[in-house]
N, C-alpha and C. Protein backbone atom coordinates (compact mmCIF):
# COMPACT_ATOMS: atom_id res chain seq x y z
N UNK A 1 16.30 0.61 -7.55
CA UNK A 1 14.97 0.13 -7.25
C UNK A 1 13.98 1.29 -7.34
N UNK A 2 13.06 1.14 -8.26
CA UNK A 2 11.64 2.21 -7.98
C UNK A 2 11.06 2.51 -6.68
N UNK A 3 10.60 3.28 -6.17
CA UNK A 3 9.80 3.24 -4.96
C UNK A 3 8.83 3.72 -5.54
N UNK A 4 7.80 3.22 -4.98
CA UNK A 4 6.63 3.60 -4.95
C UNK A 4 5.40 4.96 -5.22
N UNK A 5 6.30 6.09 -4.04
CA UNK A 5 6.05 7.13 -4.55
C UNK A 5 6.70 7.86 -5.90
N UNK A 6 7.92 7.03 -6.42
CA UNK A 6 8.13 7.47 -7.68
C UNK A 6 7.59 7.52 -9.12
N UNK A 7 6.53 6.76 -9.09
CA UNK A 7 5.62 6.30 -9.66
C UNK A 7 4.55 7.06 -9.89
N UNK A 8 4.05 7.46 -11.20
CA UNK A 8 2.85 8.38 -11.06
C UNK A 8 2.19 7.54 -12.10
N UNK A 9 0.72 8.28 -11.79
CA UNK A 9 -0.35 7.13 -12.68
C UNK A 9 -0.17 8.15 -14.03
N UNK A 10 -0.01 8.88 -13.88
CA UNK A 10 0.00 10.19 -15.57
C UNK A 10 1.36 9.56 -16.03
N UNK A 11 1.26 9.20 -17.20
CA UNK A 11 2.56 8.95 -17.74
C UNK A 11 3.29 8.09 -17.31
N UNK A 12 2.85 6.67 -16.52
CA UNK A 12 3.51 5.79 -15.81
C UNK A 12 4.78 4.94 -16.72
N UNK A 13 5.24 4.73 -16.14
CA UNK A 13 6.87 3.95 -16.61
C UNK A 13 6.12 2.39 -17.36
N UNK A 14 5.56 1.81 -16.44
CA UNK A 14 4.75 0.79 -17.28
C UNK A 14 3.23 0.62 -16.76
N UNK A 15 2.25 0.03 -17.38
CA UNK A 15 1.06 -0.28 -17.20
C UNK A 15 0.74 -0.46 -15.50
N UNK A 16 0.11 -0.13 -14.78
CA UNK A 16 -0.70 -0.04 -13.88
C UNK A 16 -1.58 -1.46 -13.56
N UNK A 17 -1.54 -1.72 -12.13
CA UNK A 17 -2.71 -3.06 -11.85
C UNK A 17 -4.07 -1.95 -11.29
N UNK A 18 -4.92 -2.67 -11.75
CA UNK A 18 -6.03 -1.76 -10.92
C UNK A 18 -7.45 -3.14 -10.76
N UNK A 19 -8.43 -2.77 -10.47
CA UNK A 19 -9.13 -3.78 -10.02
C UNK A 19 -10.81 -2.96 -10.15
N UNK A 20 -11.80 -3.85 -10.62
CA UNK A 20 -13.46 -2.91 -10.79
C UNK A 20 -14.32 -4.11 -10.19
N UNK A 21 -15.01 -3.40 -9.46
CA UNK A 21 -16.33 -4.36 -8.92
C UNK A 21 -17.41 -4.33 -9.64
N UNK A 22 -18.18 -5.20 -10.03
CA UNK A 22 -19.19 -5.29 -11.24
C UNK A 22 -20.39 -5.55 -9.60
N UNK A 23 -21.01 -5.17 -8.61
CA UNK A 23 -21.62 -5.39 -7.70
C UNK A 23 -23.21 -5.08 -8.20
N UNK A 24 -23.15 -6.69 -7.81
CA UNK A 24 -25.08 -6.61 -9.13
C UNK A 24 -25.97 -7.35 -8.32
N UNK A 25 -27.22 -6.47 -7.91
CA UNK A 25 -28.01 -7.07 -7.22
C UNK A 25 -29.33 -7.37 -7.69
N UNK A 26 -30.05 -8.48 -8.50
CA UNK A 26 -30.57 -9.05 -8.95
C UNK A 26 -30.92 -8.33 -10.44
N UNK A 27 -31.38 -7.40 -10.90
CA UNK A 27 -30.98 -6.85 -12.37
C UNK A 27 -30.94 -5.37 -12.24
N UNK A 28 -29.79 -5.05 -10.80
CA UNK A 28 -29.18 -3.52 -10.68
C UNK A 28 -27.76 -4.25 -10.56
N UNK A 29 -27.09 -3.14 -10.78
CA UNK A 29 -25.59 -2.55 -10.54
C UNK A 29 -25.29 -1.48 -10.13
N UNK A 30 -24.35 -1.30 -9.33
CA UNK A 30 -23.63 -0.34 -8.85
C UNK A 30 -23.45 0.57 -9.45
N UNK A 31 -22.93 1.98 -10.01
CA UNK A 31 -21.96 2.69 -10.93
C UNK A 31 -21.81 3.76 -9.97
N UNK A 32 -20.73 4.78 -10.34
CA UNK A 32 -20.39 5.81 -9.73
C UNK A 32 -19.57 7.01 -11.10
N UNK A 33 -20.16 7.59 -10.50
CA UNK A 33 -19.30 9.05 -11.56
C UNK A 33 -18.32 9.61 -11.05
N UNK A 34 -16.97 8.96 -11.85
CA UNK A 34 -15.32 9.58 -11.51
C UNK A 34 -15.39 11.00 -11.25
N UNK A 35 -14.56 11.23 -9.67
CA UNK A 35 -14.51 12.31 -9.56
C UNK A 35 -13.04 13.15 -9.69
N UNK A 36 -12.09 11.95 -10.04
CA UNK A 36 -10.78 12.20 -10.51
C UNK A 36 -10.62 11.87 -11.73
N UNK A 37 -9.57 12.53 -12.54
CA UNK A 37 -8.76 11.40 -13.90
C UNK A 37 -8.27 10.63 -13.40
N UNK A 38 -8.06 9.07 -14.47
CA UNK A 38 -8.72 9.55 -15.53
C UNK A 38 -10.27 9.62 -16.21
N UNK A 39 -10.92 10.21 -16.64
CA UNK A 39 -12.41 9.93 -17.14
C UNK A 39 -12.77 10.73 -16.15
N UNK A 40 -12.74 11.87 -15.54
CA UNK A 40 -13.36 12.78 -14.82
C UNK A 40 -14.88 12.98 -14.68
N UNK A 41 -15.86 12.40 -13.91
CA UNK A 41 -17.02 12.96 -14.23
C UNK A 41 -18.19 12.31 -15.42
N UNK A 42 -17.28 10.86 -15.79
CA UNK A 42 -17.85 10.10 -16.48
C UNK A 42 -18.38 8.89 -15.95
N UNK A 43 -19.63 7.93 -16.11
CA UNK A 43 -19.53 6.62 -15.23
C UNK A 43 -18.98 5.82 -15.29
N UNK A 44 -19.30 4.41 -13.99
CA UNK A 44 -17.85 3.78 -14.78
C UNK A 44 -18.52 2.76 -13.26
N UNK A 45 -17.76 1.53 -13.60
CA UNK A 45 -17.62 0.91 -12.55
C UNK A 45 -16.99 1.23 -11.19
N UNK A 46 -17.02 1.14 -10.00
CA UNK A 46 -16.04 0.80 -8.73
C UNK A 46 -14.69 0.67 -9.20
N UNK A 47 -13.77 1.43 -8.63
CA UNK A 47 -12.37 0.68 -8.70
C UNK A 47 -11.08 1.24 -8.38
N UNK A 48 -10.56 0.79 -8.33
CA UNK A 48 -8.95 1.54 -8.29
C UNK A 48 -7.76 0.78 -8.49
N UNK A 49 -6.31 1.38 -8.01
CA UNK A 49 -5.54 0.60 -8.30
C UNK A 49 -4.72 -0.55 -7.15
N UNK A 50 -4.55 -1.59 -7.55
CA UNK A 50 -3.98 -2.64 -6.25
C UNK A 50 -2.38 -2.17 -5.31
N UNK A 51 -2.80 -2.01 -4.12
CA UNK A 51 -1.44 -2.04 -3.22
C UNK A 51 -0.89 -2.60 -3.27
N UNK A 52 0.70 -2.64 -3.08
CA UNK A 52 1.82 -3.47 -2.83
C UNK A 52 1.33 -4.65 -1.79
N UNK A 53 1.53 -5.72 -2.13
CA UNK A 53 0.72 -6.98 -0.95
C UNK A 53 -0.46 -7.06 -0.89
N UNK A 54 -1.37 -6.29 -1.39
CA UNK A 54 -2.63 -6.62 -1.67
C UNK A 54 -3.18 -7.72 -2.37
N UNK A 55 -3.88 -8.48 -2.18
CA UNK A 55 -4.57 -9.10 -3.39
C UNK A 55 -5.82 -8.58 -3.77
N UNK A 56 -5.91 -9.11 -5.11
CA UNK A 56 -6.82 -8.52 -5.78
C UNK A 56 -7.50 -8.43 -5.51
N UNK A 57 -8.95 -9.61 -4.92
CA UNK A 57 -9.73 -9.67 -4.36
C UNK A 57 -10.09 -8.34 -2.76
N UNK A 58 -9.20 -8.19 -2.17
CA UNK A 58 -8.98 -7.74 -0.84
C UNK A 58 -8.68 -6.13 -1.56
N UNK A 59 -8.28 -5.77 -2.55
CA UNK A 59 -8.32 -4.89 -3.69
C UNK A 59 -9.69 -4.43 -3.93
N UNK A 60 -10.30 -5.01 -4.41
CA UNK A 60 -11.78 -4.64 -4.91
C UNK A 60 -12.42 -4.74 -3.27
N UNK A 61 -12.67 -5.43 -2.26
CA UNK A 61 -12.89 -4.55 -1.33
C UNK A 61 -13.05 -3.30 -0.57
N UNK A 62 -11.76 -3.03 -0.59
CA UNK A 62 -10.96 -1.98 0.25
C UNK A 62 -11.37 -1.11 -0.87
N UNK A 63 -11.44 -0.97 -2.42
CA UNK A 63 -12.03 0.21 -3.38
C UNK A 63 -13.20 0.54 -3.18
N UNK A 64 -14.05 -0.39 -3.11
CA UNK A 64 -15.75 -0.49 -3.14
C UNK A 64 -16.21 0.34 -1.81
N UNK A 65 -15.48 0.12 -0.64
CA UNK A 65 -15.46 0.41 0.59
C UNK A 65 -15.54 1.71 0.21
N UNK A 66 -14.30 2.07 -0.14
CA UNK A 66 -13.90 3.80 -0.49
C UNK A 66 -14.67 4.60 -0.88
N UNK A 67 -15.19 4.12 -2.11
CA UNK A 67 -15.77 4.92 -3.16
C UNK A 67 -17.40 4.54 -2.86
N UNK A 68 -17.98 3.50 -2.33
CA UNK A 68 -19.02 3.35 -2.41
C UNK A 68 -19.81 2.62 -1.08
N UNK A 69 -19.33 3.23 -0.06
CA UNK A 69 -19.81 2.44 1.26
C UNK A 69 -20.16 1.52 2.29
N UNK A 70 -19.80 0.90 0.61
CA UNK A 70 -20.20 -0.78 0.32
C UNK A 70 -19.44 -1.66 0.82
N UNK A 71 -19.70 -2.76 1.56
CA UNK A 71 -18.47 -4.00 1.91
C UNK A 71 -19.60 -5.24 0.95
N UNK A 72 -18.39 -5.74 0.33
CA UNK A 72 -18.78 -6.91 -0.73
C UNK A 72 -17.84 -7.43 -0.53
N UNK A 73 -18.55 -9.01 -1.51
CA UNK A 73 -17.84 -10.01 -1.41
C UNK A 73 -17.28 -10.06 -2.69
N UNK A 74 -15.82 -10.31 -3.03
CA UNK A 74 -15.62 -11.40 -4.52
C UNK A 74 -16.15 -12.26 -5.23
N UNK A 75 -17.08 -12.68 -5.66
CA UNK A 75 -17.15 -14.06 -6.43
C UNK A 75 -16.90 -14.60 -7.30
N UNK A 76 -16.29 -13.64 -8.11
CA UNK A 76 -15.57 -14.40 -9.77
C UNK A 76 -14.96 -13.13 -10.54
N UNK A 77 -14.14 -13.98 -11.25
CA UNK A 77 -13.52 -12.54 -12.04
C UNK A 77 -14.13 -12.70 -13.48
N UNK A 78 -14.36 -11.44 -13.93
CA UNK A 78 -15.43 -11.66 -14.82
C UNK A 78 -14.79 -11.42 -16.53
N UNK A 79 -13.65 -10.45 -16.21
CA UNK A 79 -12.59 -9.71 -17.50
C UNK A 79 -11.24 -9.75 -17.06
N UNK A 80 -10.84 -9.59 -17.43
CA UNK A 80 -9.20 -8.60 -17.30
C UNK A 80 -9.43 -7.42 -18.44
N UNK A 81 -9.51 -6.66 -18.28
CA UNK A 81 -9.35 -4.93 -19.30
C UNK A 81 -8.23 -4.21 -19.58
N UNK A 82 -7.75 -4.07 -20.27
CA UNK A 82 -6.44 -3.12 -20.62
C UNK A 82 -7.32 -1.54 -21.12
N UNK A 83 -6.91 -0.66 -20.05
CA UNK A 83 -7.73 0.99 -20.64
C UNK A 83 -6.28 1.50 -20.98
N UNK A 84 -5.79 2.17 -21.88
CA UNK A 84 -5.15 3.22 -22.28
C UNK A 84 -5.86 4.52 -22.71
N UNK A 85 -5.66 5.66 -22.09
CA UNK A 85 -5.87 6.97 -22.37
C UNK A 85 -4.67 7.34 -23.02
N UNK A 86 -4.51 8.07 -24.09
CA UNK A 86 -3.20 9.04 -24.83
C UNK A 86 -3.91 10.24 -24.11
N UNK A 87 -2.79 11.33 -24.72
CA UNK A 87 -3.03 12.45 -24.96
C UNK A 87 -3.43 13.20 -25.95
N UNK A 88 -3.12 14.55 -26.08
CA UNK A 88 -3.31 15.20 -27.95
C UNK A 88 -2.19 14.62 -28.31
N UNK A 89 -0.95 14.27 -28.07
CA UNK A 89 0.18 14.09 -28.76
C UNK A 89 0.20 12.39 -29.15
N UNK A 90 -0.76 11.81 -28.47
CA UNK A 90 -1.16 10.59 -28.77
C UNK A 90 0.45 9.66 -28.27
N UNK A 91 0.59 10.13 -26.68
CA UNK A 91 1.52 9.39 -25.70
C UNK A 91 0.62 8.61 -24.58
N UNK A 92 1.42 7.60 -24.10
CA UNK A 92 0.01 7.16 -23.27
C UNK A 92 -0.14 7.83 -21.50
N UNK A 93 -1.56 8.68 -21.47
CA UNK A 93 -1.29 9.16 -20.44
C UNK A 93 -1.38 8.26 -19.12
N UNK A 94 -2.27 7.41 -19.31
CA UNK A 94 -3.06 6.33 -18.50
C UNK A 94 -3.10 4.79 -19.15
N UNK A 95 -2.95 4.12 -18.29
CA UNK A 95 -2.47 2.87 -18.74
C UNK A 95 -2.58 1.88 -18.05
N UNK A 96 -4.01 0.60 -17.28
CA UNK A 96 -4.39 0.09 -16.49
C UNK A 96 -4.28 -1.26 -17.12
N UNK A 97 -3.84 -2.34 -16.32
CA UNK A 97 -4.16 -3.50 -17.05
C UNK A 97 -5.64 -3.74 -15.39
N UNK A 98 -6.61 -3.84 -15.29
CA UNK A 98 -8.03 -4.25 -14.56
C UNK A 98 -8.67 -5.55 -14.55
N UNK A 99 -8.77 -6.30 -13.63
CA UNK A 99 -9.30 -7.43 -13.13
C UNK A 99 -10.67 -6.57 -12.20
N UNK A 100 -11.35 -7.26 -13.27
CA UNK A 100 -12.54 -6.61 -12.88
C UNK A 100 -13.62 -7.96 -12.34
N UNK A 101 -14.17 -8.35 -10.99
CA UNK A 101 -14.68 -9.05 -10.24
C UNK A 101 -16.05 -8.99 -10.10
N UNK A 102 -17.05 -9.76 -10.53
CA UNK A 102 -18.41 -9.66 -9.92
C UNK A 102 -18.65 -9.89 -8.37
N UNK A 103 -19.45 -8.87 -8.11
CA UNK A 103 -18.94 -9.06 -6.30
C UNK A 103 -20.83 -8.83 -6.24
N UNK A 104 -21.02 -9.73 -4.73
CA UNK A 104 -22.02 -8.94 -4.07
C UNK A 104 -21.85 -8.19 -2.35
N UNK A 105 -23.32 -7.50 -1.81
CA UNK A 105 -23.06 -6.48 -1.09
C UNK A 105 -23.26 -7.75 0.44
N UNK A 106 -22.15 -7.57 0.62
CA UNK A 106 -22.58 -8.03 2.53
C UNK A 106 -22.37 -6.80 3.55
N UNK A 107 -22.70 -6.09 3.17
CA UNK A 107 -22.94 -4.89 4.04
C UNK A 107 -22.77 -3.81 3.77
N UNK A 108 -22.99 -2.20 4.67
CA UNK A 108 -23.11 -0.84 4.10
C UNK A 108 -23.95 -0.32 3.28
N UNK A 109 -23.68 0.74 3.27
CA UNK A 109 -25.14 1.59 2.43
C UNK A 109 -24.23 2.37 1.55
N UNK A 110 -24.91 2.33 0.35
CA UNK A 110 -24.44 2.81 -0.94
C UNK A 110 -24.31 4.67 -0.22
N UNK A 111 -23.30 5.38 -0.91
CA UNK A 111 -23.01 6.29 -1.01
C UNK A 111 -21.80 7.10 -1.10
N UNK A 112 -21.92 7.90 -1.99
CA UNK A 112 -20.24 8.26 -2.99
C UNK A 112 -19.30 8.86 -1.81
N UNK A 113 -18.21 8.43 -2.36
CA UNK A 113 -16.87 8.01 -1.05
C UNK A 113 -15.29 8.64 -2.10
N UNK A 114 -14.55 9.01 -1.15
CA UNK A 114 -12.85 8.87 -2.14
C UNK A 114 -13.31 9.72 -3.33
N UNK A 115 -13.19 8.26 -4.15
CA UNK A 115 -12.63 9.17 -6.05
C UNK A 115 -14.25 9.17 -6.60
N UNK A 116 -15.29 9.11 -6.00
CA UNK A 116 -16.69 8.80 -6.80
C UNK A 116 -17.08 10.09 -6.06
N UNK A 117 -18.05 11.10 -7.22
CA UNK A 117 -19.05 12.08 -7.02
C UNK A 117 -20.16 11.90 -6.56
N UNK A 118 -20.53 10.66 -7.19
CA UNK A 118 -22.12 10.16 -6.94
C UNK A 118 -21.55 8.10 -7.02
N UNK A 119 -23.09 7.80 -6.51
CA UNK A 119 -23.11 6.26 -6.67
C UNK A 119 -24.28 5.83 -6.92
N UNK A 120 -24.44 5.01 -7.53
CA UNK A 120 -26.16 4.66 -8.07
C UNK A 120 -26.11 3.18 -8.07
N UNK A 121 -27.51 2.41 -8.09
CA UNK A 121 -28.06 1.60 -8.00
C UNK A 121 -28.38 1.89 -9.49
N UNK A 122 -28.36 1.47 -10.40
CA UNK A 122 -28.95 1.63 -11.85
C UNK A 122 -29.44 0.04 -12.92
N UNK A 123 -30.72 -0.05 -12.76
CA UNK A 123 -31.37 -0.90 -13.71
C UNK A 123 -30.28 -1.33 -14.14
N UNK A 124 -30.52 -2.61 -15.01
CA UNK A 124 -29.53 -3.21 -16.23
C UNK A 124 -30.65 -2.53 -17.77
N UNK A 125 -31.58 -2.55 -17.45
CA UNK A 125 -32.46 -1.72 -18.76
C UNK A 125 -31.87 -0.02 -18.79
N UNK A 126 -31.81 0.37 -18.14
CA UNK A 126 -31.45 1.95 -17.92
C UNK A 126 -30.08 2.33 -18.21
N UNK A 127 -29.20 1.71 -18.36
CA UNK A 127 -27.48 1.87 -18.50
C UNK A 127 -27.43 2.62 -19.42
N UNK A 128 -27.83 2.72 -20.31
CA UNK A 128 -27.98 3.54 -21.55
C UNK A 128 -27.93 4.93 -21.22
N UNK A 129 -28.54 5.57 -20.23
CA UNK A 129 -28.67 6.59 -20.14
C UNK A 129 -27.22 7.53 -19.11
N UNK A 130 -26.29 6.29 -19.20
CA UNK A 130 -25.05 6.66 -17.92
C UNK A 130 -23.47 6.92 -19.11
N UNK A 131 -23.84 7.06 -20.21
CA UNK A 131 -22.58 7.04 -21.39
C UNK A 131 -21.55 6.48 -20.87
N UNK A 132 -21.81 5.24 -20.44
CA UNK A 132 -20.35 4.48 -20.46
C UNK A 132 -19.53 3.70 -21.63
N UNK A 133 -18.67 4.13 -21.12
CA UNK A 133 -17.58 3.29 -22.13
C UNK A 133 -17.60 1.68 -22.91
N UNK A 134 -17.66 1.75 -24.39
CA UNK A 134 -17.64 0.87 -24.69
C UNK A 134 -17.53 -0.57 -24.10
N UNK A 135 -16.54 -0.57 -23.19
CA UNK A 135 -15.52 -2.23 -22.63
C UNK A 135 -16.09 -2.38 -21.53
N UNK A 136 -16.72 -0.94 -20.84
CA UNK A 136 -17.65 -1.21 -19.44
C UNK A 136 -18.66 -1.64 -19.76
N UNK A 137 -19.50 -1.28 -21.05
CA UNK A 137 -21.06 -1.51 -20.95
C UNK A 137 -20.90 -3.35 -21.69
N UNK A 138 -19.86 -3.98 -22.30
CA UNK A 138 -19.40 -4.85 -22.24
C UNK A 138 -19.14 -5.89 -20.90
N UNK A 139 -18.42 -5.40 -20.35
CA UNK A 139 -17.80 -6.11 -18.73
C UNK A 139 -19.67 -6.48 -17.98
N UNK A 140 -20.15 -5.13 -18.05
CA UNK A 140 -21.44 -5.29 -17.18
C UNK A 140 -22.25 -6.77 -17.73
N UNK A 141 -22.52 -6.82 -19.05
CA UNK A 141 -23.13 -7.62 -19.73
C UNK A 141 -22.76 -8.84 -19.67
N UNK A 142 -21.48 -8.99 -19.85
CA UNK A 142 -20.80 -10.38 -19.25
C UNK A 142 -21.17 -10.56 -18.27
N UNK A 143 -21.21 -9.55 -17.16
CA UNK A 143 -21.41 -10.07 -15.08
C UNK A 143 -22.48 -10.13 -15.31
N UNK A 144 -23.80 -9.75 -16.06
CA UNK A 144 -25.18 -10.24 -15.85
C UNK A 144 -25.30 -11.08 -16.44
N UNK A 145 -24.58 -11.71 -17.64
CA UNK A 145 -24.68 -12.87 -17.95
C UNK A 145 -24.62 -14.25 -17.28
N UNK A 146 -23.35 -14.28 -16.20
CA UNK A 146 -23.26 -14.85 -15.04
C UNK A 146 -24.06 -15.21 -13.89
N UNK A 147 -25.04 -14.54 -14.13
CA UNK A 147 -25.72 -14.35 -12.91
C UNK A 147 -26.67 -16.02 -12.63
């Protein structure tokens, strides 16, 4: 049987659950700049990866909490995302399958927590200026589509 701590996110045995809050308050969103790998220092949605017995939902909570001060609610899932990072040798270092949730804020005050450097409130006109990743600046567009 695997345990748990045998498990590393670098080079994992198989794909990873992880979970992103798309938390959008009338034409803002959330973002935060990774302060761990993978994506060090790049923006990105809320998120992390799901505990043993966790659900997803209760997942994107307990992340948002962490990283961003924030207590939100779930209200829909908006993607599922598969991120793979390789390396130079082009092995996979990182490997997430992400249920990523449009959530809003029922409480707390924004401010960077855990794995986030910073946290922002950022326009849906302004995103442009945060170099996110293709599938994020995607995901976002879908959750404001929803709205």
């Amino acid at each position: 049987m695997i345990e748990r701590s045998d498990i590393s996110r670098e080079y994992p045995p198989f794909p990873l659950v992880g979970v992103g809050a798309l938390i959008i308050d009338d034409e803002r969103i959330v973002l935060i700049k990774r302060g761990r790998e993978p994506a060090k220092g790049e923006w990105s949605i809320p998120g992390g990866l799901v505990k043993v017995g966790e659900t997803l939902k209760d997942a994107v909570s307990r992340e948002t909490l962490e990283e961003t001060g924030l207590q939100v609610q779930s209200e829909t899932l908006v993607e599922l995302v598969e991120r793979i990072f390789r390396d130079d040798q082009g092995r996979e270092r990182y490997h997430y399958i992400i249920a990523d949730y449009r959530c809003r804020v029922v409480g707390g005050n924004l401010t960077a927590g855990s794995d986030a450097s910073e946290a922002l409130w950022v326009h849906q006109a302004e995103l442009h200026h945060y170099d996110l990743a293709p599938i994020t600046i995607e995901v976002i567009r879908k959750a404001f589509g929803r709205a």
